[in-house]
Protein backbone atom coordinates (compact mmCIF):
# COMPACT_ATOMS: atom_id res chain seq x y z
CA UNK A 1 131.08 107.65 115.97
CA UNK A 2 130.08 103.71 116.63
CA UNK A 3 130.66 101.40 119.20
CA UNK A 4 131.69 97.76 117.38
CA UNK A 5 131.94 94.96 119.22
CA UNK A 6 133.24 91.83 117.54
CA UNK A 7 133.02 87.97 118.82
CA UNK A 8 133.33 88.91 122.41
CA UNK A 9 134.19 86.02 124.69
CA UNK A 10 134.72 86.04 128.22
CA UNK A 11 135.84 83.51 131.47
CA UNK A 12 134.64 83.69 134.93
CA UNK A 13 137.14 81.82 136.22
CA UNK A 14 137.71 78.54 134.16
CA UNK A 15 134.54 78.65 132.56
CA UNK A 16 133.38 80.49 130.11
CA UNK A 17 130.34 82.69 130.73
CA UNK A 18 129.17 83.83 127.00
CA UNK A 19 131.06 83.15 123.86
CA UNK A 20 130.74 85.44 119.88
CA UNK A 21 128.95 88.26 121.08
CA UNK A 22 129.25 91.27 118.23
CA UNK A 23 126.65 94.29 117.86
CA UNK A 24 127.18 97.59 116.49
CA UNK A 25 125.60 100.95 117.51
CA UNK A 26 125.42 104.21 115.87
CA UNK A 27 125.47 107.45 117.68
CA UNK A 28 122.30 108.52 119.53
CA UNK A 29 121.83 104.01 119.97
CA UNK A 30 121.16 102.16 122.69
CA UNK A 31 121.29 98.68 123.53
CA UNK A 32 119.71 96.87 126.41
CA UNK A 33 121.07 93.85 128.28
CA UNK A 34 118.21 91.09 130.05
CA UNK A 35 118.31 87.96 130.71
CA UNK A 36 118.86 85.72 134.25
CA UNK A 37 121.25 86.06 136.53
CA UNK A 38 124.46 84.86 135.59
CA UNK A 39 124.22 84.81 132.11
CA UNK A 40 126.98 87.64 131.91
CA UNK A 41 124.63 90.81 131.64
CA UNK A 42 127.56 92.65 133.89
CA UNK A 43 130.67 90.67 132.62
CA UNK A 44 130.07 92.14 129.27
CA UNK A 45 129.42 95.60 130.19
CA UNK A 46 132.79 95.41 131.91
CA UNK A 47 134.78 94.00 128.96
CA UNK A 48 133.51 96.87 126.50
CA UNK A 49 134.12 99.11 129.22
CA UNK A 50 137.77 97.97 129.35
CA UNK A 51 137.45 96.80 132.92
CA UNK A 52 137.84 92.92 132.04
CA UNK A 53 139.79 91.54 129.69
CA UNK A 54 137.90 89.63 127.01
CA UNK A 55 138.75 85.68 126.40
CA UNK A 56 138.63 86.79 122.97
CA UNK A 57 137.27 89.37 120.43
CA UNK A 58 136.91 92.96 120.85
CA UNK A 59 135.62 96.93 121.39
CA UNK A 60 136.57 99.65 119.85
CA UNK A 61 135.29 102.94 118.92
CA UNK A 62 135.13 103.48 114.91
CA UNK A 63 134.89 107.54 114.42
CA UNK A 64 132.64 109.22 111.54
CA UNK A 65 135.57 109.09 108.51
CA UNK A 66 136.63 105.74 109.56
CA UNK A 67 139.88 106.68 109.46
CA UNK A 68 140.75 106.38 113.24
CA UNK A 69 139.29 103.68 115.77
CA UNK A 70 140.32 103.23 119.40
CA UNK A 71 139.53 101.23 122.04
CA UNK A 72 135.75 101.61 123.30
CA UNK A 73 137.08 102.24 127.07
CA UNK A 74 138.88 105.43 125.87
CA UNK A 75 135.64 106.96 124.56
CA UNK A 76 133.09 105.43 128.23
CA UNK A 77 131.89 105.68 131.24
CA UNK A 78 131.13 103.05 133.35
CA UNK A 79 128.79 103.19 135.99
CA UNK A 80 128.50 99.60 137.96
CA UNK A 81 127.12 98.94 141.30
CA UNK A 82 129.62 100.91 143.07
CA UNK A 83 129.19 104.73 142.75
CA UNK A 84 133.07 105.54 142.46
CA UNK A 85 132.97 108.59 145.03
CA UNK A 86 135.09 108.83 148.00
CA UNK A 87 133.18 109.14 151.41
CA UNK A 88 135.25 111.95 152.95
CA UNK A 89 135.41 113.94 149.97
CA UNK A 90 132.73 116.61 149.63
CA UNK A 91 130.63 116.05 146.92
CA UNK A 92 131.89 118.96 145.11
CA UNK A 93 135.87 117.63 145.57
CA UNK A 94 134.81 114.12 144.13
CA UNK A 95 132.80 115.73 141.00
CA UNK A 96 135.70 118.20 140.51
CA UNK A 97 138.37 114.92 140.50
CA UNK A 98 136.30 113.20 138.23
CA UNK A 99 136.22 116.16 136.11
CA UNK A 100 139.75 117.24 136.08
CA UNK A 101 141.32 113.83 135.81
CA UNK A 102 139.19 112.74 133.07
CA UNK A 103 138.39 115.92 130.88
CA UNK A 104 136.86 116.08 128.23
CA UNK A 105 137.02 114.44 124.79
CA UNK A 106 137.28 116.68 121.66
CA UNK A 107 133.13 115.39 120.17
CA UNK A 108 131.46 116.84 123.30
CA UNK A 109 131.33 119.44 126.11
CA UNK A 110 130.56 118.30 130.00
CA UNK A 111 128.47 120.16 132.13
CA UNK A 112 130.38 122.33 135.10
CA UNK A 113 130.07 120.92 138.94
CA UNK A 114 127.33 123.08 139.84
CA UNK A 115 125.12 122.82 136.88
CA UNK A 116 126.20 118.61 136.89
CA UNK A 117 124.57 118.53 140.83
CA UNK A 118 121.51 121.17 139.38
CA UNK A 119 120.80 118.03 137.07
CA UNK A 120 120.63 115.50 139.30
CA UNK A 121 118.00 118.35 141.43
CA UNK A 122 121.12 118.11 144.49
CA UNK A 123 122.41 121.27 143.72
CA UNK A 124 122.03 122.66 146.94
CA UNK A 125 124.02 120.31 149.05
CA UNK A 126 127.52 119.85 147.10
CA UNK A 127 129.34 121.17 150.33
CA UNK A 128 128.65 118.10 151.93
CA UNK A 129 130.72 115.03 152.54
CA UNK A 130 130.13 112.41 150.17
CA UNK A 131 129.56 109.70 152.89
CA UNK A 132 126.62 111.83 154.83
CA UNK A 133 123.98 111.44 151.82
CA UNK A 134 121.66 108.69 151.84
CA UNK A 135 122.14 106.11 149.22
CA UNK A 136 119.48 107.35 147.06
CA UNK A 137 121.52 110.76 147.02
CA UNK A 138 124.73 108.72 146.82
CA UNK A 139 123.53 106.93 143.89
CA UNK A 140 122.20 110.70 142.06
CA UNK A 141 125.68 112.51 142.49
CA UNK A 142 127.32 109.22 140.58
CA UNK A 143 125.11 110.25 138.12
CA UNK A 144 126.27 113.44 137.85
CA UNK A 145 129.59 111.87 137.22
CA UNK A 146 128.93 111.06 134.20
CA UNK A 147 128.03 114.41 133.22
CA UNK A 148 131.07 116.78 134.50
CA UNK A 149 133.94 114.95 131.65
CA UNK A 150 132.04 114.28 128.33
CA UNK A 151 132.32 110.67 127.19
CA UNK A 152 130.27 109.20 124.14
CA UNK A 153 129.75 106.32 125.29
CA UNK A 154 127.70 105.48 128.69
CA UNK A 155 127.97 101.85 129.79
CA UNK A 156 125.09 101.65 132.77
CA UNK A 157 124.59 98.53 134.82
CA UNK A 158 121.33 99.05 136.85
CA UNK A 159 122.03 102.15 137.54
CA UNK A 160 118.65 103.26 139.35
CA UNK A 161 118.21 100.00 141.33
CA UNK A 162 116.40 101.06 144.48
CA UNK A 163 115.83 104.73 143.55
CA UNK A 164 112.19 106.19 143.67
CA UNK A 165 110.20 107.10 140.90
CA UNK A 166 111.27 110.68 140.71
CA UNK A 167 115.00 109.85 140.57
CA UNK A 168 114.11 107.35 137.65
CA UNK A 169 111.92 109.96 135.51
CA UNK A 170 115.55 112.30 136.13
CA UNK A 171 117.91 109.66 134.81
CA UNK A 172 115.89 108.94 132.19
CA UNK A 173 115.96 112.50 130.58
CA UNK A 174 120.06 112.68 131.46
CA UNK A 175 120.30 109.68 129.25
CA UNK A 176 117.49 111.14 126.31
CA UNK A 177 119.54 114.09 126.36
CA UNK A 178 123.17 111.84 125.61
CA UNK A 179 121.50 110.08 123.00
CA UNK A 180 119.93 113.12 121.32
CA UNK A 181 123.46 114.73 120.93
CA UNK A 182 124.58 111.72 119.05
CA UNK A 183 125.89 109.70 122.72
CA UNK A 184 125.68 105.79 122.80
CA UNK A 185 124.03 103.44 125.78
CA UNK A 186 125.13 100.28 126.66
CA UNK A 187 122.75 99.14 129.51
CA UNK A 188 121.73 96.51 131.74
CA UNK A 189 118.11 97.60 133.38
CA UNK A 190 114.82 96.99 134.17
CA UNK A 191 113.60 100.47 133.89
CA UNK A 192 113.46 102.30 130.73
CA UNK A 193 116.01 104.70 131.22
CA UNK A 194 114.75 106.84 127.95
CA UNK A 195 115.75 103.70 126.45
CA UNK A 196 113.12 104.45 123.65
CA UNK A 197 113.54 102.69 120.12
CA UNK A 198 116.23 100.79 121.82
CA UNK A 199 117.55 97.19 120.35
CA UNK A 200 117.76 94.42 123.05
CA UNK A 201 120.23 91.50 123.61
CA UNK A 202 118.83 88.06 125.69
CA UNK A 203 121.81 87.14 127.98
CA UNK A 204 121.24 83.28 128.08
CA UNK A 205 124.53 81.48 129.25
CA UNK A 206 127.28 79.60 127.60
CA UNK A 207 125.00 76.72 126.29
CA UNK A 208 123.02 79.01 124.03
CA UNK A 209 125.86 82.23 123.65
CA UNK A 210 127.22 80.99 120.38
CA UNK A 211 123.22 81.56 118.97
CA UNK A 212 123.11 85.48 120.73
CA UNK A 213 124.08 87.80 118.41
CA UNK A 214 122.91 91.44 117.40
CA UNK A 215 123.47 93.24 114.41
């Protein structure tokens, strides 16, 4: 499977933000977002994702016989700022949602609830509610989200901001692992996330957008 993206455009309001963005990845790619703030780093991971609609262009998911294609948010996961978890759930209720409303797609098995919270080293306090955990364990069990309903395609937006060096080291195998079994990663980051070989895409604004492109 690969993730296409072709002439994305997008609006923040009445202005445009970033204008003919396209890149392809192949399974077991990853590409990495930089550039300043507000340049659109996060506004484009939520257009592939399906969570904004683009001004123009689009994202779709082109399988191995290129016979079918569907839209790239069918095939991700997001994981933004927010971690997605309800606060009175246990953590074991809000991985078991996650995992029963989303299932899994036909290219890939998840991992169950307990061994999902084993990978994120928390597996010892899923009985818990969600809102007792500190943000650092908040932040590990969204993580595990993204392991309990299989999805090709993981579209991360700083997604170990503020966590310690351990917790990065742990992410960073979770995502070596994805891309090893043929998974893509769409990231904006500052750490290297197993992010290893990956291609990179400057962010710079509308006034130079039309000149950002990756093949």
């Amino acid at each position: 499977m690969s993730l296409v993206c072709e002439n994305l455009s997008a609006r923040r309001g009445d202005d445009l933000i970033f204008v003919n963005i396209s890149f392809t990845l192949a399974a077991g790619e990853a590409l990495v977002l930089t550039g300043r703030n507000g340049t659109g780093k996060s506004t484009l991971l939520r257009v592939v994702a399906g969570l904004l609609p683009p001004e123009s262009g689009r994202s779709s998911a082109v399988f191995s016989d290129g016979r079918e294609e569907r839209p790239a948010r069918e095939v991700s996961h997001y994981l933004g700022h927010r971690n997605g978890m309800k606060r009175e759930l246990t953590v074991a209720e809000n991985l078991s949602f996650w995992k029963t409303y989303l299932g899994d797609m036909e290219t890939g098995r998840s991992l169950s609830v307990e061994d999902a919270a084993h990978a994120v080293d928390l597996a010892d306090i899923t009985h818990l509610p969600y809102g007792y955990l500190s943000a650092g364990q908040q932040r590990r069990f969204a993580m595990a989200r993204l392991l309990v309903a299989h999805r090709p395609v993981w579209i991360l937006d700083e997604p170990t901001a503020a966590l310690d060096r351990r917790a990065d080291a742990m992410f960073a195998d979770l995502v070596s692992r994805h891309r090893s079994d043929g998974g893509i990663v769409v990231a904006a980051t500052h750490h290297p996330l197993g992010l290893d070989e990956a291609r990179g895409l400057e962010m710079t604004g509308f006034d130079l957008a039309d000149e950002e492109h990756a093949a």
